[in-house]
Protein backbone atom coordinates (compact mmCIF):
# COMPACT_ATOMS: atom_id res chain seq x y z
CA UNK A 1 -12.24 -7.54 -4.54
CA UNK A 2 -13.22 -11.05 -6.01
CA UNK A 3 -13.31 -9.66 -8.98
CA UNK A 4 -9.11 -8.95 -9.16
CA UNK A 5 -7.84 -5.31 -9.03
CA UNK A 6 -7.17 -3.37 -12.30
CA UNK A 7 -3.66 -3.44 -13.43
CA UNK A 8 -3.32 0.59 -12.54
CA UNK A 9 -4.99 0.73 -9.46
CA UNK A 10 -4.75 0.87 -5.85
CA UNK A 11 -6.80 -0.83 -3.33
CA UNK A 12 -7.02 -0.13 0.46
CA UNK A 13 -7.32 -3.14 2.00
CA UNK A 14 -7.31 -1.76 5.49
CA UNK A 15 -5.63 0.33 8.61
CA UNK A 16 -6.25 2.82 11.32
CA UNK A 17 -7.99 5.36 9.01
CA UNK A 18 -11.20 4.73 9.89
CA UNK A 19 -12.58 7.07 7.38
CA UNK A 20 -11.86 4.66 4.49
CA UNK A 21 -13.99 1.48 4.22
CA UNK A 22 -11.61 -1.62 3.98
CA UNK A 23 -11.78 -2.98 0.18
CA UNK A 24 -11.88 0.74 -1.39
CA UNK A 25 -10.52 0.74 -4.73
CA UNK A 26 -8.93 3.85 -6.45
CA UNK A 27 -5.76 5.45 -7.32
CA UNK A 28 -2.54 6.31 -6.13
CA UNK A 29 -0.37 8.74 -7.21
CA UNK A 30 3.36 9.44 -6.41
CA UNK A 31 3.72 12.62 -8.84
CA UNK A 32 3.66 15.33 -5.69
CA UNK A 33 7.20 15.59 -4.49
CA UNK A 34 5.47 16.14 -0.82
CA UNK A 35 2.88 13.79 -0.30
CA UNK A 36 1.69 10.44 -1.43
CA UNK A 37 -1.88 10.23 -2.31
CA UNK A 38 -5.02 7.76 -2.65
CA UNK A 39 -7.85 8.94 -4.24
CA UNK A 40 -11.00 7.38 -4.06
CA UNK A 41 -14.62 8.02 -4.98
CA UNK A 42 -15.80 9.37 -1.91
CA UNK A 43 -12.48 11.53 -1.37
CA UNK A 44 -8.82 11.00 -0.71
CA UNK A 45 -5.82 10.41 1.30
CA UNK A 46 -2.45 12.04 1.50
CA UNK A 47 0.42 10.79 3.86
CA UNK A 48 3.14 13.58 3.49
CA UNK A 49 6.27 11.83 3.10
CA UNK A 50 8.47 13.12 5.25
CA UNK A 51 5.81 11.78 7.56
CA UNK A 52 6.53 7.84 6.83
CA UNK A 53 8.67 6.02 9.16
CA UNK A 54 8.14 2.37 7.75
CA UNK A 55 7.63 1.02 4.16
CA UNK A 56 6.98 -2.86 3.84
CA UNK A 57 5.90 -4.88 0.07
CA UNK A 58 5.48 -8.05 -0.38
CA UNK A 59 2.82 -10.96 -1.32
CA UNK A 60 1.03 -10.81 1.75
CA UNK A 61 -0.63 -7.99 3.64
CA UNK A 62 1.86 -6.18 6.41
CA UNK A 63 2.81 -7.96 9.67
CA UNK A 64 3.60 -4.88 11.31
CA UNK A 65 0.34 -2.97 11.18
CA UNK A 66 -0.65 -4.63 14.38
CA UNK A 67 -4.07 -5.03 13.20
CA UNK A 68 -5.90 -8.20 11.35
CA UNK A 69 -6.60 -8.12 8.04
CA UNK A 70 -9.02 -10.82 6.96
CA UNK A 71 -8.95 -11.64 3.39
CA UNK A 72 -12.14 -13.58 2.17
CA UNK A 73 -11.69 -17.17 1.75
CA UNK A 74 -12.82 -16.95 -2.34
CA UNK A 75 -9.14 -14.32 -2.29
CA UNK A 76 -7.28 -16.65 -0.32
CA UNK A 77 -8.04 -19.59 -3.19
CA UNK A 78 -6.99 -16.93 -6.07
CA UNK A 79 -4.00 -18.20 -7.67
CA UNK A 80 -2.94 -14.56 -8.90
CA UNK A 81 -0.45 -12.76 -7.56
CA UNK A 82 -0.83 -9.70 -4.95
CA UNK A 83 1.20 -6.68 -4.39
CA UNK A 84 0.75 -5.66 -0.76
CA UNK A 85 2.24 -2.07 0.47
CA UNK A 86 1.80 -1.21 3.85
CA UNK A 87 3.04 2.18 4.87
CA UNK A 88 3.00 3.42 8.92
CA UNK A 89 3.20 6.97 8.98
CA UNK A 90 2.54 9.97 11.34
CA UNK A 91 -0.53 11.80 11.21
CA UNK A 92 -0.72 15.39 11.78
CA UNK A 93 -1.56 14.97 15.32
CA UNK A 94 1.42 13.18 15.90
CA UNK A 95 -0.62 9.97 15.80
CA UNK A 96 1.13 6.75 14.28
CA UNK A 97 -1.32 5.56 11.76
CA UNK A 98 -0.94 2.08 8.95
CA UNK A 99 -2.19 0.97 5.89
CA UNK A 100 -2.13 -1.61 3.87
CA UNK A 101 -2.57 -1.06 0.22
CA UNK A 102 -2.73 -3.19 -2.56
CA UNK A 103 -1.36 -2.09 -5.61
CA UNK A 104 -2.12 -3.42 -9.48
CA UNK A 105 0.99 -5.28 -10.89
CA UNK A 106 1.72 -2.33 -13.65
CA UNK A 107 2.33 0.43 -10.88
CA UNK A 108 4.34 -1.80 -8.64
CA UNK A 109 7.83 -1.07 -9.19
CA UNK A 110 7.38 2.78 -10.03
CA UNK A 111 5.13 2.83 -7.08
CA UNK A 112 8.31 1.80 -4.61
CA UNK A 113 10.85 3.09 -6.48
CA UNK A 114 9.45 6.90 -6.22
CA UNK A 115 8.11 6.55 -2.47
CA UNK A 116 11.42 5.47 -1.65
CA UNK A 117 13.18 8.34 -3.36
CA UNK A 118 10.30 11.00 -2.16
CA UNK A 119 10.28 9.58 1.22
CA UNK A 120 14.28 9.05 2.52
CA UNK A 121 12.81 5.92 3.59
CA UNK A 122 13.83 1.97 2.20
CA UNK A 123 11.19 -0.53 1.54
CA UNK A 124 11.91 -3.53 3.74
CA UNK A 125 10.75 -6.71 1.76
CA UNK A 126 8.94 -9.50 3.74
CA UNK A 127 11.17 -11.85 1.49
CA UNK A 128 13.22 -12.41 -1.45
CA UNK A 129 10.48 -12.87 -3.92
CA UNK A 130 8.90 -9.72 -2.76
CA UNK A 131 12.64 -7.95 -3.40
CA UNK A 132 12.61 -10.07 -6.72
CA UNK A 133 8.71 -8.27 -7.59
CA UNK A 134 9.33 -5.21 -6.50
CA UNK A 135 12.73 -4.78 -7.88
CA UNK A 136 12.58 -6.66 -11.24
CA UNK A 137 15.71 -8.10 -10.70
C-alpha cells in the first residue's frame, strides 16, 4: 500500500467480508451487466448489482460503513490523491455487507459511471471535489 496503487487497479481497503485481507490489491471489472467483480490472487468477489443499495466516492474512505478503517500513518503523509469507493450491498443471505475499495485514478470515472448505470443506483459524493473527480467536470 506504501508503495501507491497501479493506475488500473483496485484495492480493498476493508469491510465486512472477512474472507478478504484488508490491503488486497487486484482488479475490478464492471463488463458483466449482472454483477460487479474484484478479483484477486487468492480468488474473487462479486456483488450482483441489483443487490447494492448505497454507492459513496470520494477522497477519503466511506463514513457509512460503520466500521474503522485505519490507514497507516506513512499513507496518511502521501501527498497523492486517493479514489475511495465504498459500496453496501446485500449478500445472498440477506445480510447487509460494505466495502471500501480504492480504485487507481485511470478506472475512476468509467468505474462510477457503469456501476451507476448497471446498478439503478446514484453515487452520493462525500463533497464537491469528489463530484469534480469522479465526474470530470
Amino acid at each position: 500500500a506504501i508503495a501507491g496503487l497501479g493506475s488500473r487497479n483496485t484495492m480493498y481497503m476493508g469491510g465486512t467480508v472477512t474472507a478478504i485481507k484488508d490491503e488486497t490489491e487486484g482488479k475490478s471489472s464492471t463488463a458483466d451487466e449482472k454483477v460487479f467483480t474484484f478479483e484477486y490472487k487468492a480468488g474473487k468477489l462479486d456483488i450482483p448489482y441489483q443487490r447494492i443499495n448505497e454507492l459513496e466516492y470520494g477522497q477519503k474512505a466511506g463514513r457509512r460503513v460503520g466500521l474503522a478503517i485505519v490507514l497507516t500513518p506513512l499513507a496518511l503523509l502521501s501527498k497523492k490523491r486517493r479514489h475511495f469507493l465504498t459500496i453496501n450491498y446485500l449478500d445472498e443471505n440477506d445480510k447487509q455487507q460494505a466495502v471500501v475499495f480504492e480504485l487507481g485514478k485511470d478506472i475512476v470515472r468509467t468505474t462510477l459511471a457503469a456501476i451507476q448505470a448497471h446498478s439503478g443506483r446514484k453515487v452520493e459524493f462525500q463533497d464537491e471535489e469528489a463530484r469534480k473527480s469522479g465526474l470530470g467536470n
